[in-house]
C-alpha atoms as a PDB file:
ATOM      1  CA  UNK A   1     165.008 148.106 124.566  1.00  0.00           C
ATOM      2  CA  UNK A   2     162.181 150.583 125.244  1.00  0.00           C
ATOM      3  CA  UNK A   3     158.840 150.562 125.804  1.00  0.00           C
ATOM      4  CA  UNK A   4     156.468 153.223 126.119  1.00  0.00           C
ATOM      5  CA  UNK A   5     153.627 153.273 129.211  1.00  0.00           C
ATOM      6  CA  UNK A   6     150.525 152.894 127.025  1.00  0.00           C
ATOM      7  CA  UNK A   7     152.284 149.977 124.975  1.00  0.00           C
ATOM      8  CA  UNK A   8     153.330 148.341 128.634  1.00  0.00           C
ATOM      9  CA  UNK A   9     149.577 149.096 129.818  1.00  0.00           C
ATOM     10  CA  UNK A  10     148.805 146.844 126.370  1.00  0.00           C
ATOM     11  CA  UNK A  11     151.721 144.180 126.371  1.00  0.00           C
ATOM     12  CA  UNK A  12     149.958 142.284 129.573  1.00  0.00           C
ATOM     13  CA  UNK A  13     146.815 142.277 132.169  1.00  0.00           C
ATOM     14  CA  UNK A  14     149.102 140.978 134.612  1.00  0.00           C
ATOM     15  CA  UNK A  15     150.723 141.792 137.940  1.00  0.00           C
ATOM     16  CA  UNK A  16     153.351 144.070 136.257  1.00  0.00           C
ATOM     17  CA  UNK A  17     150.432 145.859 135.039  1.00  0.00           C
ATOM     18  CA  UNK A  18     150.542 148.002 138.358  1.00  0.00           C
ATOM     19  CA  UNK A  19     153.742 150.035 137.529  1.00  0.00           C
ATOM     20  CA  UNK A  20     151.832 152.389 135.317  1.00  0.00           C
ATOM     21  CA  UNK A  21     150.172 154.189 138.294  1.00  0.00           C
ATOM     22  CA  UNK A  22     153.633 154.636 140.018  1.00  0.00           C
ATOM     23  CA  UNK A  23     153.459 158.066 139.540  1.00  0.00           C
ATOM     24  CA  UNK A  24     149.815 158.312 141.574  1.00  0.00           C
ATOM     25  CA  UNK A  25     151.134 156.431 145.093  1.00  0.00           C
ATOM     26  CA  UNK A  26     152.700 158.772 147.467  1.00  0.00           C
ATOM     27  CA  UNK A  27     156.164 159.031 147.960  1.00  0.00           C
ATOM     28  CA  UNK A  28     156.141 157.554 151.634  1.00  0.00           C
ATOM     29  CA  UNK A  29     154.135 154.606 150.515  1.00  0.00           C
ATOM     30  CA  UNK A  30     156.529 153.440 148.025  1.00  0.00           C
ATOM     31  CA  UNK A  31     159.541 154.109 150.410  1.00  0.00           C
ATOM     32  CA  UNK A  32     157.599 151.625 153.233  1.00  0.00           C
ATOM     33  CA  UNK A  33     157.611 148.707 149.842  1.00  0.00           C
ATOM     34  CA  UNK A  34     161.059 148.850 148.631  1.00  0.00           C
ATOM     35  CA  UNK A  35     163.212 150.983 150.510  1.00  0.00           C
ATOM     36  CA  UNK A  36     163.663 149.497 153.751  1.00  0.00           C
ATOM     37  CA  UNK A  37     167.180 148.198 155.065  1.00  0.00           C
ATOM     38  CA  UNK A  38     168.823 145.276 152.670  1.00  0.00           C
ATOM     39  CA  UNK A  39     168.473 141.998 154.651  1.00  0.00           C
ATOM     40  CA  UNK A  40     171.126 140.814 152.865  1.00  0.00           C
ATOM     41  CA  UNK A  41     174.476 142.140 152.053  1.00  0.00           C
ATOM     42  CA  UNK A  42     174.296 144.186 149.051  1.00  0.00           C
ATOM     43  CA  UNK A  43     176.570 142.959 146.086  1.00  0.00           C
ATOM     44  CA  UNK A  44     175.446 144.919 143.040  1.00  0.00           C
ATOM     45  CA  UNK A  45     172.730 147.675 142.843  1.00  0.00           C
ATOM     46  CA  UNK A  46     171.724 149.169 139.786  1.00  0.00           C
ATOM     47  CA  UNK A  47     168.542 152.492 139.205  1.00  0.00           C
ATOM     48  CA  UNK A  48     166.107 148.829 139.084  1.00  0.00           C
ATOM     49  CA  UNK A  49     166.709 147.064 141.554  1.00  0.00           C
ATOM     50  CA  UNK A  50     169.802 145.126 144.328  1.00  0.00           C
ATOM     51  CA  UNK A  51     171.090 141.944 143.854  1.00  0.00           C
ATOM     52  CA  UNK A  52     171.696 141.295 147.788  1.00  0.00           C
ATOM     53  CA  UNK A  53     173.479 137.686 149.268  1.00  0.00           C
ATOM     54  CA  UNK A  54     171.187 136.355 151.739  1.00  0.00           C
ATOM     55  CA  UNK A  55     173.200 133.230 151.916  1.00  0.00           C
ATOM     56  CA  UNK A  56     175.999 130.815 151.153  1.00  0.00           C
ATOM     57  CA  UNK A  57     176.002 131.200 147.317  1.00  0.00           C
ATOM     58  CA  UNK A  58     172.388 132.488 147.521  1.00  0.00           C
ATOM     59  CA  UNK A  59     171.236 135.710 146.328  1.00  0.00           C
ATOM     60  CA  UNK A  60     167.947 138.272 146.160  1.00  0.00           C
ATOM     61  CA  UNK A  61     166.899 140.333 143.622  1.00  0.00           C
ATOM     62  CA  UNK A  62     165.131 142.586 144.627  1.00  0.00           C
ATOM     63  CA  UNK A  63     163.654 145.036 142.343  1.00  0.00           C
ATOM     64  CA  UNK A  64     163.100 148.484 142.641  1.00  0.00           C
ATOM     65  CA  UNK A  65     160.684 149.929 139.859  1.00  0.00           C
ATOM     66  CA  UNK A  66     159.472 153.123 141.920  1.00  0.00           C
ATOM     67  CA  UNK A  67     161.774 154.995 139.483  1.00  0.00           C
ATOM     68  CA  UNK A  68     160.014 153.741 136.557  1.00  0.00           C
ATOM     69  CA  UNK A  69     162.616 151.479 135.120  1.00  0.00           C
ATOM     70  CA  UNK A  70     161.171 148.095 134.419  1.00  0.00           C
ATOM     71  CA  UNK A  71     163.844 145.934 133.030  1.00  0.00           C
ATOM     72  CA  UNK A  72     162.784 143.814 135.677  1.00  0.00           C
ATOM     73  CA  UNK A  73     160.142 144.713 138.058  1.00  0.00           C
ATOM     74  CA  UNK A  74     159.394 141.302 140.268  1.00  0.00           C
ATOM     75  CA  UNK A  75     162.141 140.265 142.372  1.00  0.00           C
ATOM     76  CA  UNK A  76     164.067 137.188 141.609  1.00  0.00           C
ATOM     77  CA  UNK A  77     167.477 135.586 142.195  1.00  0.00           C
ATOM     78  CA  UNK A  78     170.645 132.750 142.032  1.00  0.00           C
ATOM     79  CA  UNK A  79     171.248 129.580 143.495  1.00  0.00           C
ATOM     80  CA  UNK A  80     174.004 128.034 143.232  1.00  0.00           C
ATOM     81  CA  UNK A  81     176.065 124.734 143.525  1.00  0.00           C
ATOM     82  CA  UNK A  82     179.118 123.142 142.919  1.00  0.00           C
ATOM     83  CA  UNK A  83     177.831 121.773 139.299  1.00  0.00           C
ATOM     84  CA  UNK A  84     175.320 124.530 138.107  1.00  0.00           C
ATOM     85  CA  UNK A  85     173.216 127.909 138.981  1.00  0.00           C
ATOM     86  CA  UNK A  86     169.262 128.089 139.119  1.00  0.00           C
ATOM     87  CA  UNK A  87     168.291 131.432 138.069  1.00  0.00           C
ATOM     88  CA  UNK A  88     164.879 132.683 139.059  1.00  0.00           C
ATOM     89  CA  UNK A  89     162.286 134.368 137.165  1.00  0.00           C
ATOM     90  CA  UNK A  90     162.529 136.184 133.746  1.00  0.00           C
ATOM     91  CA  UNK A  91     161.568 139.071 134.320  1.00  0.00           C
ATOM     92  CA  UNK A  92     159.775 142.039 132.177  1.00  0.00           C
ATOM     93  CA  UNK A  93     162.536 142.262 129.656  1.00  0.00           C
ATOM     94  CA  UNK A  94     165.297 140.445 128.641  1.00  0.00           C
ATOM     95  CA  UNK A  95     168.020 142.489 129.517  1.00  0.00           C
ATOM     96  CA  UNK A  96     166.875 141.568 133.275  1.00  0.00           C
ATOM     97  CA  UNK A  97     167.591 138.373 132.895  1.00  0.00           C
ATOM     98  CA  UNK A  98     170.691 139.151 130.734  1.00  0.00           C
ATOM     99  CA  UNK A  99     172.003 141.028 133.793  1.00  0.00           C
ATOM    100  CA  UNK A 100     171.547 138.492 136.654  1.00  0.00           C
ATOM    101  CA  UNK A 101     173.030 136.325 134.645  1.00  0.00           C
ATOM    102  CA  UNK A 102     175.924 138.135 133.640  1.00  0.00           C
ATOM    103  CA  UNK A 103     175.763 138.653 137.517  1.00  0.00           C
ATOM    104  CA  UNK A 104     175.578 134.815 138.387  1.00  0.00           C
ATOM    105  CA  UNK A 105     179.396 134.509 135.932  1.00  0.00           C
ATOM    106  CA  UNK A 106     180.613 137.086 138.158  1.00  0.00           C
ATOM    107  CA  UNK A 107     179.914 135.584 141.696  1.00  0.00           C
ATOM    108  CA  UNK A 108     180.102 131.970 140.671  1.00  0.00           C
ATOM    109  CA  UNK A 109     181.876 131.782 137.489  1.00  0.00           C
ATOM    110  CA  UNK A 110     179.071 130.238 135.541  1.00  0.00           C
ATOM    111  CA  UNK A 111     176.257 131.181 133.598  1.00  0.00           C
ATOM    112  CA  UNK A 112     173.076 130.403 134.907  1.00  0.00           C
ATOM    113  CA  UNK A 113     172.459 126.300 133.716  1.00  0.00           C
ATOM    114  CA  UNK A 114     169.039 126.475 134.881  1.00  0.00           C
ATOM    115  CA  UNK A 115     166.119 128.713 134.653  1.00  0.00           C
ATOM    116  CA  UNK A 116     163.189 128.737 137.019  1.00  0.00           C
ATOM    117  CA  UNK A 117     159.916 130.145 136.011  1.00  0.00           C
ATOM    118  CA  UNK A 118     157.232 130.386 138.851  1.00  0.00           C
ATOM    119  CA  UNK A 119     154.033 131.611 137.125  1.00  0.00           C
ATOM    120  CA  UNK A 120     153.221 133.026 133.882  1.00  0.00           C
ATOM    121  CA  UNK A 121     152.560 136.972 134.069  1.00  0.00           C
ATOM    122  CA  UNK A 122     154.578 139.231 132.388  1.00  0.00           C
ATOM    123  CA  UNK A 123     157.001 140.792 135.055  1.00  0.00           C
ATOM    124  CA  UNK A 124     157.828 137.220 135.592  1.00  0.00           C
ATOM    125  CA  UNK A 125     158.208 135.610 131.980  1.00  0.00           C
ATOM    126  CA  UNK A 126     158.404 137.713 129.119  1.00  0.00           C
ATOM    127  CA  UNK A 127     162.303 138.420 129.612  1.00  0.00           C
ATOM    128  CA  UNK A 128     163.136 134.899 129.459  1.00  0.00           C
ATOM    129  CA  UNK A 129     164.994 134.492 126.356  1.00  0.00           C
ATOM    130  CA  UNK A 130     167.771 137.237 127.961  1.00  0.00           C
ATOM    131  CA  UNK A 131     169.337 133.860 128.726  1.00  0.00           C
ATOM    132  CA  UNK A 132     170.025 132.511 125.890  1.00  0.00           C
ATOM    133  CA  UNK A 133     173.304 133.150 124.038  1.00  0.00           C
ATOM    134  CA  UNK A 134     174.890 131.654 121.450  1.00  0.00           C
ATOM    135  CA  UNK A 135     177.354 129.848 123.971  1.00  0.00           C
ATOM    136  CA  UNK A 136     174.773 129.945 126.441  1.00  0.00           C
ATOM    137  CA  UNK A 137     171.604 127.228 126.843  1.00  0.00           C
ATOM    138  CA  UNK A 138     170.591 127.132 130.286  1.00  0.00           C
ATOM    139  CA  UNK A 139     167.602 125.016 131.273  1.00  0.00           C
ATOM    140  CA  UNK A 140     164.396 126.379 131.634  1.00  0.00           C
ATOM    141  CA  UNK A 141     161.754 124.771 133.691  1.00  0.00           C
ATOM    142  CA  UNK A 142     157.736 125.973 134.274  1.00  0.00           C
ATOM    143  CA  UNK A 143     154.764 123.994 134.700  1.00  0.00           C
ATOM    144  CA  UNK A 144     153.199 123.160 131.512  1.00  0.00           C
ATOM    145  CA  UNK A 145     150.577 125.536 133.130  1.00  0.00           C
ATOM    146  CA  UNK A 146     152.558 128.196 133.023  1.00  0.00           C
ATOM    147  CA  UNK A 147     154.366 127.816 129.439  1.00  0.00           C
ATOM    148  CA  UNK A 148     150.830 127.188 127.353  1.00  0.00           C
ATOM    149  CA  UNK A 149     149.485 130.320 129.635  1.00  0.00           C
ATOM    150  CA  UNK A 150     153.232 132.718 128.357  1.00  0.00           C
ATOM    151  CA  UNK A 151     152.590 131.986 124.775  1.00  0.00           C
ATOM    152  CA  UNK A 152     148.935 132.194 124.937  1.00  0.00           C
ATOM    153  CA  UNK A 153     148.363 135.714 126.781  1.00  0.00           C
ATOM    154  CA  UNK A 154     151.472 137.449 126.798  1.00  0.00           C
ATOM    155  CA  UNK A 155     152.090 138.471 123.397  1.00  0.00           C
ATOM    156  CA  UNK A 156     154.145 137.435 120.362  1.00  0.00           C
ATOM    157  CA  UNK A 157     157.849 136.909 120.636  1.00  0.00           C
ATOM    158  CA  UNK A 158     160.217 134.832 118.379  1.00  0.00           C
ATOM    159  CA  UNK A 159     162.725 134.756 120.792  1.00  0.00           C
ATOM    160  CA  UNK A 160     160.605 134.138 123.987  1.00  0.00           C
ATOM    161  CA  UNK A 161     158.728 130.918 122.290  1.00  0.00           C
ATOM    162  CA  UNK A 162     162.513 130.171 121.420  1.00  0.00           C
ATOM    163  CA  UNK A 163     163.117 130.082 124.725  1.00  0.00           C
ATOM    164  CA  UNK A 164     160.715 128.037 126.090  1.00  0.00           C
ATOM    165  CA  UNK A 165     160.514 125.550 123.247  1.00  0.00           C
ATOM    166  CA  UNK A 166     162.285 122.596 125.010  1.00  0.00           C
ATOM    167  CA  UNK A 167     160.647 123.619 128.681  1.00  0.00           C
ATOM    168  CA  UNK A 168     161.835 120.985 131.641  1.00  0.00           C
ATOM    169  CA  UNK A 169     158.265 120.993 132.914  1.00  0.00           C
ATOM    170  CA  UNK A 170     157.993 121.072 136.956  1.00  0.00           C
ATOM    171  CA  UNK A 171     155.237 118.650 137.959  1.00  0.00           C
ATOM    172  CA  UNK A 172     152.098 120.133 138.791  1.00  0.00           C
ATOM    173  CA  UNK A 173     151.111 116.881 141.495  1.00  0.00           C
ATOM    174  CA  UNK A 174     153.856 117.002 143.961  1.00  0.00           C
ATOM    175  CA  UNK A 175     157.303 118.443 144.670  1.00  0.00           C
ATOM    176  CA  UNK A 176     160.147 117.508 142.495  1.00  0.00           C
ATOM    177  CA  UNK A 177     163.953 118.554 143.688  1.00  0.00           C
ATOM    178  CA  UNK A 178     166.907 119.737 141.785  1.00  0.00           C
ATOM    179  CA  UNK A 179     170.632 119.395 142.879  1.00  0.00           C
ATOM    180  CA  UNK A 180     172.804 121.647 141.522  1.00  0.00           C
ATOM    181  CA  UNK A 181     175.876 120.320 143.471  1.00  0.00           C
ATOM    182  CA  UNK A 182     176.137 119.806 147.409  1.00  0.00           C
ATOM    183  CA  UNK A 183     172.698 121.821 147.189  1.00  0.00           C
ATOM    184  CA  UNK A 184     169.552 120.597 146.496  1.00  0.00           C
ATOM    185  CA  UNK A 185     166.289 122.676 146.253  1.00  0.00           C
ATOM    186  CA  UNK A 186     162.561 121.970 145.606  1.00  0.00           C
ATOM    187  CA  UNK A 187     160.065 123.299 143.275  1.00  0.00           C
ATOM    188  CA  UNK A 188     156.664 122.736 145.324  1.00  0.00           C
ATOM    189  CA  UNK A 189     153.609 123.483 142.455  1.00  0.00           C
ATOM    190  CA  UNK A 190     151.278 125.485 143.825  1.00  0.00           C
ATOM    191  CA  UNK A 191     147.789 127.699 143.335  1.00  0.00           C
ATOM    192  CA  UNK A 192     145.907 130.642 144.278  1.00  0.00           C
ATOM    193  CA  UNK A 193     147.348 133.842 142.494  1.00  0.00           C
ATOM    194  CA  UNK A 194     147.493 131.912 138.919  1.00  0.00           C
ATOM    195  CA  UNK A 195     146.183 128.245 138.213  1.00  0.00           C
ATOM    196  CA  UNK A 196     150.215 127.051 137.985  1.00  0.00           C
ATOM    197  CA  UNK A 197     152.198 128.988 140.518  1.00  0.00           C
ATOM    198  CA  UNK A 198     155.701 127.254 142.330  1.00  0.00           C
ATOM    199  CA  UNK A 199     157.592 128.421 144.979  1.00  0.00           C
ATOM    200  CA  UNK A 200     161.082 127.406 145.153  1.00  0.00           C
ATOM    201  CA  UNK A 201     162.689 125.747 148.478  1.00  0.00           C
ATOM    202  CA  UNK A 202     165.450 125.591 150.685  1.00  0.00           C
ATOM    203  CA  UNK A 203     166.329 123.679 153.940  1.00  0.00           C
ATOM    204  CA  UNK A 204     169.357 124.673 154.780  1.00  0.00           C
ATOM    205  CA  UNK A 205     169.523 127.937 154.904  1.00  0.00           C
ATOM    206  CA  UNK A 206     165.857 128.019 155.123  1.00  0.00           C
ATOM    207  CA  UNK A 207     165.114 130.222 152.417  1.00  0.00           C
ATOM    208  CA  UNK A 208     161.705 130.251 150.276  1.00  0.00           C
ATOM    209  CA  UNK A 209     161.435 132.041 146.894  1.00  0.00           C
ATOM    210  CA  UNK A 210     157.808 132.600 147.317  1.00  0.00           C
ATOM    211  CA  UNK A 211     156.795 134.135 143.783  1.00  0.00           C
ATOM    212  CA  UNK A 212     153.804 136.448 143.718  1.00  0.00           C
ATOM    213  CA  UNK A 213     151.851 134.132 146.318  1.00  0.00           C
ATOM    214  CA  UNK A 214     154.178 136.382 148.586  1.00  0.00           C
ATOM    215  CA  UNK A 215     154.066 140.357 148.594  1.00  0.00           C
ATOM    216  CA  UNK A 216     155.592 142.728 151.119  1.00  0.00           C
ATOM    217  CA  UNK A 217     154.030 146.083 152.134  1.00  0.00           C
ATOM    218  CA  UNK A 218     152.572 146.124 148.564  1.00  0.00           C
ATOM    219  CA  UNK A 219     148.519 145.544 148.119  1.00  0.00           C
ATOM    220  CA  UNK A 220     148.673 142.142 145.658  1.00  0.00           C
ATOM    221  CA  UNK A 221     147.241 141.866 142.430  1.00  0.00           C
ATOM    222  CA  UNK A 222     144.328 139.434 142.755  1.00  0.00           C
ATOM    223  CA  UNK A 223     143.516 139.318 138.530  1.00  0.00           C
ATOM    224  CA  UNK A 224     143.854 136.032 138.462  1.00  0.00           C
ATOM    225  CA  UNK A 225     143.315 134.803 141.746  1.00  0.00           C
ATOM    226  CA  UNK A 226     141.067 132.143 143.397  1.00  0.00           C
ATOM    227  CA  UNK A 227     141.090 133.688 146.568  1.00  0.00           C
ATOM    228  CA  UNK A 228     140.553 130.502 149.275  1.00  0.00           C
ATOM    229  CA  UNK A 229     143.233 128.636 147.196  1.00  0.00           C
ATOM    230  CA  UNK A 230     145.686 131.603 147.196  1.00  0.00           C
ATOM    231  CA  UNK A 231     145.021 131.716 151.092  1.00  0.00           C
ATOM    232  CA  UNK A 232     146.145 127.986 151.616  1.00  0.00           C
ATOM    233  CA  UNK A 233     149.048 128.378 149.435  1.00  0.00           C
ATOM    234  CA  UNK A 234     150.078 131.216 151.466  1.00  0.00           C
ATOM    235  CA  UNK A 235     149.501 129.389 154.267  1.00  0.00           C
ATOM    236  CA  UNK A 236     151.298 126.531 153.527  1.00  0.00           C
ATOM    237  CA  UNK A 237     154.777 128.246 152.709  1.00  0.00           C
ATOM    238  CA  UNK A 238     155.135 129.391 156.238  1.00  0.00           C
ATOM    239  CA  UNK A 239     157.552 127.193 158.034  1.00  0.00           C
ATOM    240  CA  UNK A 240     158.024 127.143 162.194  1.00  0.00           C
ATOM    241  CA  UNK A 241     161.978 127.658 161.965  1.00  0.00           C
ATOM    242  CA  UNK A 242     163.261 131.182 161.132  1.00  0.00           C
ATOM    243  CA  UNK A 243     163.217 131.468 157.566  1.00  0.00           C
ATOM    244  CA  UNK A 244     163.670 133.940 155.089  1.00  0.00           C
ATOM    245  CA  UNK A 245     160.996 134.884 152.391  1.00  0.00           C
ATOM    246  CA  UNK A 246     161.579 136.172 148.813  1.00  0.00           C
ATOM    247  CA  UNK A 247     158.347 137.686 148.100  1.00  0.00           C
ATOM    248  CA  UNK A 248     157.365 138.871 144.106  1.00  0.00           C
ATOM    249  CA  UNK A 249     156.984 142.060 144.641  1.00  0.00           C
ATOM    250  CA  UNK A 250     158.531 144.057 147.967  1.00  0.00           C
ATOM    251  CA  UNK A 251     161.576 144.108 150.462  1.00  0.00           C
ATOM    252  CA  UNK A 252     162.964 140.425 151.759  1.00  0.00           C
ATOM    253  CA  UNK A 253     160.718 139.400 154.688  1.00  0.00           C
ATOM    254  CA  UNK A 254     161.031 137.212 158.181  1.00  0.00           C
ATOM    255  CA  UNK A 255     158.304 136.119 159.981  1.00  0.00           C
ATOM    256  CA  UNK A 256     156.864 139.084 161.150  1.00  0.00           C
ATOM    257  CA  UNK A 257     156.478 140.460 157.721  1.00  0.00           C
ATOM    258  CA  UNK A 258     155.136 137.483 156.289  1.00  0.00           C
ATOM    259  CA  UNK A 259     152.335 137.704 159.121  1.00  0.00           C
ATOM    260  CA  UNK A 260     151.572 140.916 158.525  1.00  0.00           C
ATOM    261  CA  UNK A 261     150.384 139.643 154.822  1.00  0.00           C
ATOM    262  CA  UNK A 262     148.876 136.736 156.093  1.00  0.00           C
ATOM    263  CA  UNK A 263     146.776 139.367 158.184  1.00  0.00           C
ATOM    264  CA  UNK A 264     146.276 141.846 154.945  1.00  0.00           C
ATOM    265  CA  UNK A 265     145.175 139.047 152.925  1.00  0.00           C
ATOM    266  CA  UNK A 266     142.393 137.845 155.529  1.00  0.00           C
ATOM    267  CA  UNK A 267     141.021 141.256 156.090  1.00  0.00           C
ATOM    268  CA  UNK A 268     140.579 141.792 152.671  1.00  0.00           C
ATOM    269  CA  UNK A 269     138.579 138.142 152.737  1.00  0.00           C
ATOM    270  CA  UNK A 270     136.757 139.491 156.242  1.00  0.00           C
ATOM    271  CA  UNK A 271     135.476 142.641 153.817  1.00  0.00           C
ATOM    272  CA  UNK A 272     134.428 140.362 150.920  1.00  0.00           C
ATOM    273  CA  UNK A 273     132.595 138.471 152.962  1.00  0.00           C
ATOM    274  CA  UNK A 274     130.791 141.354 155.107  1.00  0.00           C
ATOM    275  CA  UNK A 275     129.907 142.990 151.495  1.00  0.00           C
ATOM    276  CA  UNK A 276     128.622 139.549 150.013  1.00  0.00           C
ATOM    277  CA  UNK A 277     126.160 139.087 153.221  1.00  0.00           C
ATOM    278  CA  UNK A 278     124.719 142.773 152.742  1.00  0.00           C
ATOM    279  CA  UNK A 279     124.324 142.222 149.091  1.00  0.00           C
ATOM    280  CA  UNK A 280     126.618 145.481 148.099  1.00  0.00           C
ATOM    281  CA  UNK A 281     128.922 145.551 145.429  1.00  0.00           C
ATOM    282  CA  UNK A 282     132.062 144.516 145.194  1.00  0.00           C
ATOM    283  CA  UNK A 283     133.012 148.226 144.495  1.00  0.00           C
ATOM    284  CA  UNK A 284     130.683 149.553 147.384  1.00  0.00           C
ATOM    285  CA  UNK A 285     132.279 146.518 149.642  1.00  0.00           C
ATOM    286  CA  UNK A 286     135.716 148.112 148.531  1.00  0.00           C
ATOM    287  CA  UNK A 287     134.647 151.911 149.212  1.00  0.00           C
ATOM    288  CA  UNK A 288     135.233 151.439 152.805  1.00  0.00           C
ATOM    289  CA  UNK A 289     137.736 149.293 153.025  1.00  0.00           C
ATOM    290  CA  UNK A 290     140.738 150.175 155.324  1.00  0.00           C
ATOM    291  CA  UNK A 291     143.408 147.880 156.825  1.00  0.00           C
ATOM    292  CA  UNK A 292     144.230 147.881 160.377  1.00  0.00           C
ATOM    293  CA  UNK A 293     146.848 150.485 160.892  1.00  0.00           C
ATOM    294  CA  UNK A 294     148.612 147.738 162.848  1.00  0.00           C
ATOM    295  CA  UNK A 295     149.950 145.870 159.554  1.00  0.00           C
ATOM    296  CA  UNK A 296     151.572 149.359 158.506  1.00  0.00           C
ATOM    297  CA  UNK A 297     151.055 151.050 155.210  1.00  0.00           C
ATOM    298  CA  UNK A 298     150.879 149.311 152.163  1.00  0.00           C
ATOM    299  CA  UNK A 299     151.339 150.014 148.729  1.00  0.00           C
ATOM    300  CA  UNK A 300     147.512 150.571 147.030  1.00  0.00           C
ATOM    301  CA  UNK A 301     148.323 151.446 143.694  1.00  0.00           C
ATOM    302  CA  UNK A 302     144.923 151.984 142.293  1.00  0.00           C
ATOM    303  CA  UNK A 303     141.631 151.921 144.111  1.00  0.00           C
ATOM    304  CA  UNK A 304     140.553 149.008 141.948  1.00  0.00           C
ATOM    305  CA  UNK A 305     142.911 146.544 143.517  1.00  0.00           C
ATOM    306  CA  UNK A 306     140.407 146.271 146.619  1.00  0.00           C
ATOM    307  CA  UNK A 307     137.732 146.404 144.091  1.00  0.00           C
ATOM    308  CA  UNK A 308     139.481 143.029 142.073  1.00  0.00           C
ATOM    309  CA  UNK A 309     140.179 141.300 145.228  1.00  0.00           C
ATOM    310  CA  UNK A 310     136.560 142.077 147.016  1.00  0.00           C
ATOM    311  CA  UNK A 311     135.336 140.551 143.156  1.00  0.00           C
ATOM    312  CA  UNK A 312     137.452 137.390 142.912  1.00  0.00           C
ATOM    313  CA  UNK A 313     136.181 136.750 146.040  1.00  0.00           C
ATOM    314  CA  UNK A 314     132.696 137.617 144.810  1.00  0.00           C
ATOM    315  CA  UNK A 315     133.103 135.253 142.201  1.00  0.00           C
ATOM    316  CA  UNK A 316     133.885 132.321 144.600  1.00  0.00           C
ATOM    317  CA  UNK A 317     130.876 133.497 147.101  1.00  0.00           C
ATOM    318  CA  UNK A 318     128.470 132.985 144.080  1.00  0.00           C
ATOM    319  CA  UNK A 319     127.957 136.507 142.844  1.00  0.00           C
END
């Protein structure tokens, strides 16, 4: 499967919208986003993205689009038991998903039985049906939220409606567990970068797959956003004991990484804010924005993604 950049630009509004402008960031940036030192130990690697272990039968995606394949392009991964395997995320196309799990009957000897969706966009969904084989049925389960919001937005697909036709739905009013055999995780429903978003939980290893509520060294796309709920989500996911963080988009992240976004995330509130009091614009708010250089670089891919987040938070202020 192909697709061309101006029918990718067309297929979706959403975070995987970004990738277009690859070509535009400098080459340093992207190396700060993706190219850091695995945290886990690398199992499989392929031009988008490394499937890395990070635990016990536990493993990262982590995708790699800065060379402009996007069979992928949000990071994901497997969980596994003793009675069944929770893939994560669908990914942009369906030979993403067709690969991890291909990947997941290599490491654990099953095909994924469960599918876990945690927001609608794109990068995220639209691959879902990569799954599904004639032998193969896994379980997929989104919010309700999330499954009206895939066949509503992001195009028409046979195959992905397919897919998502018989959806477990995760309940959107409190956390709800899975055990997959000697391992049980949660789904936690959540809000703030779409109106359904879930991150997906571990206590032992303490592991969080945080989907886009999370981004590493990358500038996130606030399109959908409701800014003050995004910043409590965030807030929420961070846990006192070490833990390791999946993010969507970006390398695997501790505690110190997961800070530095908590700080990137309030500055670009602190700027919102200034520019609402002054009465500018969200685009003359956004002009002069700069992060401290203490959080490091991050990924901007267009100058509009300070504009959309200065405006989301525009549109909560009352403007």
């Amino acid at each position: 499967m192909t697709i061309s950049r101006r029918e990718f630009l067309g297929s979706t509004s959403s975070c995987a919208a970004h990738l277009a402008l690859l070509s535009t960031v400098p080459a340093g940036w992207l190396k700060s986003a993706w190219a850091s030192r695995p945290l886990g130990s690398v199992v499989a690697q392929e031009k988008f993205g490394t499937l890395e272990k990070v635990g016990d039968g536990i493993w990262a995606l982590i995708s790699n689009p800065m060379g402009g394949d996007m069979t992928t392009v949000c990071n994901g991964g497997l969980i596994a038991g003793k009675n069944g395997v929770l893939a994560i995320e669908g990914f942009y196309k369906p030979e993403g998903a067709a690969w991890l799990a291909a990947k997941s009957r290599e490491l654990t000897g099953k095909w994924p039985t469960h599918v876990a969706v945690t927001h609608y966009h794109a990068d995220h969904a639209n691959g879902v049906a990569g799954y599904i084989t004639a032998a193969d049925h896994p379980a997929v389960r989104a919010t309700t939220t999330t499954k009206s919001l895939v066949l509503e937005k992001n195009g028409t697909d046979t195959s992905r409606a397919d897919a998502l036709k018989d959806v477990t739905a995760i309940a959107m009013d409190a956390p709800s567990t899975l055990d997959l055999g000697g391992r049980k995780l949660r789904f936690v429903p959540r809000e703030g970068h779409t109106a359904s978003d879930v991150s997906l939980e571990l206590d032992d290893p303490s592991i969080v797959f945080c989907g886009d509520l999370v981004w590493n060294a990358m500038i996130p796309n606030y399109v959908d956003a409701v800014p003050s709920r995004l910043s409590t989500s965030v807030r929420a996911l961070r846990r006192k004991q070490p833990t390791l963080y999946v993010p969507g988009h970006g390398a695997l992240a501790h505690e110190a990484e997961f800070d530095r976004y908590v700080i990137v995330i309030d500055e670009i509130e602190k700027a919102a804010r200034a520019g609402h009091s002054a009465g500018k614009t969200a685009a003359e708010a956004a002009a002069g924005f700069k992060l401290p250089e203490s959080v490091g670089n991050w990924v901007l891919f267009s100058p509009q993604y300070y504009e959309r987040a200065i405006g989301a938070w525009y549109k909560e202020l009352g403007a």
